[in-house]
C-alpha atoms as a PDB file:
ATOM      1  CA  UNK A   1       3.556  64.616 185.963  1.00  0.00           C
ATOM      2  CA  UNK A   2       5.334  68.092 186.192  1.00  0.00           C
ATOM      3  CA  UNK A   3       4.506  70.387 183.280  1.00  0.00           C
ATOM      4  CA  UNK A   4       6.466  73.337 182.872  1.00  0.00           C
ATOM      5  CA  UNK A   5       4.946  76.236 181.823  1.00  0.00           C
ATOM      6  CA  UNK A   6       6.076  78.397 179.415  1.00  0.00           C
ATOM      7  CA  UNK A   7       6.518  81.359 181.624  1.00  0.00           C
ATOM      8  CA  UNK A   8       8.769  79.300 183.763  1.00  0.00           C
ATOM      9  CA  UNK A   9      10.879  77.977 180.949  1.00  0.00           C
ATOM     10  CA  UNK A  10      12.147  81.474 179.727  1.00  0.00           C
ATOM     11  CA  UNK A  11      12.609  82.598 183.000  1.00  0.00           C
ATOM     12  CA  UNK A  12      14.893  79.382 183.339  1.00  0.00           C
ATOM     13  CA  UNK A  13      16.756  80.736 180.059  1.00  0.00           C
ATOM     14  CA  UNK A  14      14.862  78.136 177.548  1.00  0.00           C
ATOM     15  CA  UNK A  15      14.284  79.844 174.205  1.00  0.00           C
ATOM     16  CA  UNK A  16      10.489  79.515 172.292  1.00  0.00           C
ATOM     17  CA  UNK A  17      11.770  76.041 170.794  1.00  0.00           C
ATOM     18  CA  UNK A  18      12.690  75.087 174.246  1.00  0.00           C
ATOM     19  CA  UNK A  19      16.148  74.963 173.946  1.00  0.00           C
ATOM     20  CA  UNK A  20      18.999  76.071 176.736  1.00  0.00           C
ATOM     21  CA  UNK A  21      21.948  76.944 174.652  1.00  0.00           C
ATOM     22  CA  UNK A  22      24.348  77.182 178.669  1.00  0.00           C
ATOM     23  CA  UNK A  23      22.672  73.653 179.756  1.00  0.00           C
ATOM     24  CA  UNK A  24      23.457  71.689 176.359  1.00  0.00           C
ATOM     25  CA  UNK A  25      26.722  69.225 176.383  1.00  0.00           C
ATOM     26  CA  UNK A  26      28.746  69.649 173.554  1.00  0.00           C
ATOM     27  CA  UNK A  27      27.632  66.373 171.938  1.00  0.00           C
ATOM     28  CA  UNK A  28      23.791  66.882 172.359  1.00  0.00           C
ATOM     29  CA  UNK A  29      24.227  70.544 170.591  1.00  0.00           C
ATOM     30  CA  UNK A  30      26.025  68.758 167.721  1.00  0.00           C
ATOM     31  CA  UNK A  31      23.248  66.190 167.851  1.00  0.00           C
ATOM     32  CA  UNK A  32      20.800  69.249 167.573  1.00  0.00           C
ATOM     33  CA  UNK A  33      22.545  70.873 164.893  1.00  0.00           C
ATOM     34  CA  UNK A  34      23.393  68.046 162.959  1.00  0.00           C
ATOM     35  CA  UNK A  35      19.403  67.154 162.831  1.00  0.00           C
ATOM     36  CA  UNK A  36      20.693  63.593 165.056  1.00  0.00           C
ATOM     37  CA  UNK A  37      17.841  62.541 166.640  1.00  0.00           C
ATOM     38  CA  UNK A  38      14.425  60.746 165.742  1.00  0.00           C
ATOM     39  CA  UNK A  39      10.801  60.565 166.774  1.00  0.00           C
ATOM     40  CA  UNK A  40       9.178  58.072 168.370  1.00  0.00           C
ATOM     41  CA  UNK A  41       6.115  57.424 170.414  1.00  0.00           C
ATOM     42  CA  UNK A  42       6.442  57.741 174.188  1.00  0.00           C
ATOM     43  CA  UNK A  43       5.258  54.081 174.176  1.00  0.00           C
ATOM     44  CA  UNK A  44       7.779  52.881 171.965  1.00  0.00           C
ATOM     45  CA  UNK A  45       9.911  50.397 173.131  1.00  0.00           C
ATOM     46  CA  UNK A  46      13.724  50.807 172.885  1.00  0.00           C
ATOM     47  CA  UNK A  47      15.469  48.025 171.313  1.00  0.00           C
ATOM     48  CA  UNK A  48      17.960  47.678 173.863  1.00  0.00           C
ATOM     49  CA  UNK A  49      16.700  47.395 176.879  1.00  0.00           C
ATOM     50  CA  UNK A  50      12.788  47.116 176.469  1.00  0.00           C
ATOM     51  CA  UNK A  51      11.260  49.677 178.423  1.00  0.00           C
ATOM     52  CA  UNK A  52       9.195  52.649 177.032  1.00  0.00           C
ATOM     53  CA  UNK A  53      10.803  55.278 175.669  1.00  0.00           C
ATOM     54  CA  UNK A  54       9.085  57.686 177.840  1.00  0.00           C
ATOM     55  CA  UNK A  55      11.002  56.400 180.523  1.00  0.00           C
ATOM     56  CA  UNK A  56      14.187  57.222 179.718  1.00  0.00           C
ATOM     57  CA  UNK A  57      15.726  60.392 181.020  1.00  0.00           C
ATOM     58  CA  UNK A  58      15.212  63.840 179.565  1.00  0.00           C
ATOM     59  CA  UNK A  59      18.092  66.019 177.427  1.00  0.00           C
ATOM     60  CA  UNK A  60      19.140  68.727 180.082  1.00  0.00           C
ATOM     61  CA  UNK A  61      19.095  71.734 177.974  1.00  0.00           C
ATOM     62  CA  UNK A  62      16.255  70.378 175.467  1.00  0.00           C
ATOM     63  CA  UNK A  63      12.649  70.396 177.101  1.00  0.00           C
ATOM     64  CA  UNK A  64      11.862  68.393 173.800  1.00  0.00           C
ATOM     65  CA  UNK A  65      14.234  65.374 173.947  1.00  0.00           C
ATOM     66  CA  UNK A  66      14.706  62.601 175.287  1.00  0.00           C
ATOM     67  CA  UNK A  67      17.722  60.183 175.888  1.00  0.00           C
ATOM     68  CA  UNK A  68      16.869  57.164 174.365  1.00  0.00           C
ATOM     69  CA  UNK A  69      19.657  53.592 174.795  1.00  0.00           C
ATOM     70  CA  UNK A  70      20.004  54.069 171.330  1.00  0.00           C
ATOM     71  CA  UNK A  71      20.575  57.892 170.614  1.00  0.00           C
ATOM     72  CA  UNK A  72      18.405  60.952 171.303  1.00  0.00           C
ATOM     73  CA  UNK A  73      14.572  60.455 170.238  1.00  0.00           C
ATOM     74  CA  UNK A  74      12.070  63.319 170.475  1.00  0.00           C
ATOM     75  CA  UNK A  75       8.566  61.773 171.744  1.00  0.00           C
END
């Protein structure tokens, strides 16, 4: 699996919490700021449609999330 380093991520314009501020949609910011998301292992299965959570897509803008059936979950 691709890691990104942290070298690459600031040169990418990810901050030290690896955050993009420019590649955020409106609604995942708010999600950010409002503290809207939960944690869950990467194993995890998601209620609604069964597969691991770790195989759901990643939060463009948020190296950290991840886009869960059910709302944004960090793993």
């Amino acid at each position: 699996m691709f890691r990104m380093t942290t070298e690459m991520a600031t040169a990418m314009g990810y901050d030290e919490a690896g955050n993009c501020a420019k590649l955020l949609a409106r609604v995942d910011a708010e999600a950010l700021e409002a503290g809207d998301f939960r944690r869950v292992a990467g194993e995890a299965r998601c209620p609604r449609c069964g597969s691991a959570y770790r195989l759901h897509p990643p939060v463009q803008g948020a190296l950290w999330l991840t886009r869960g059936c059910d709302g944004l979950v960090k793993l």
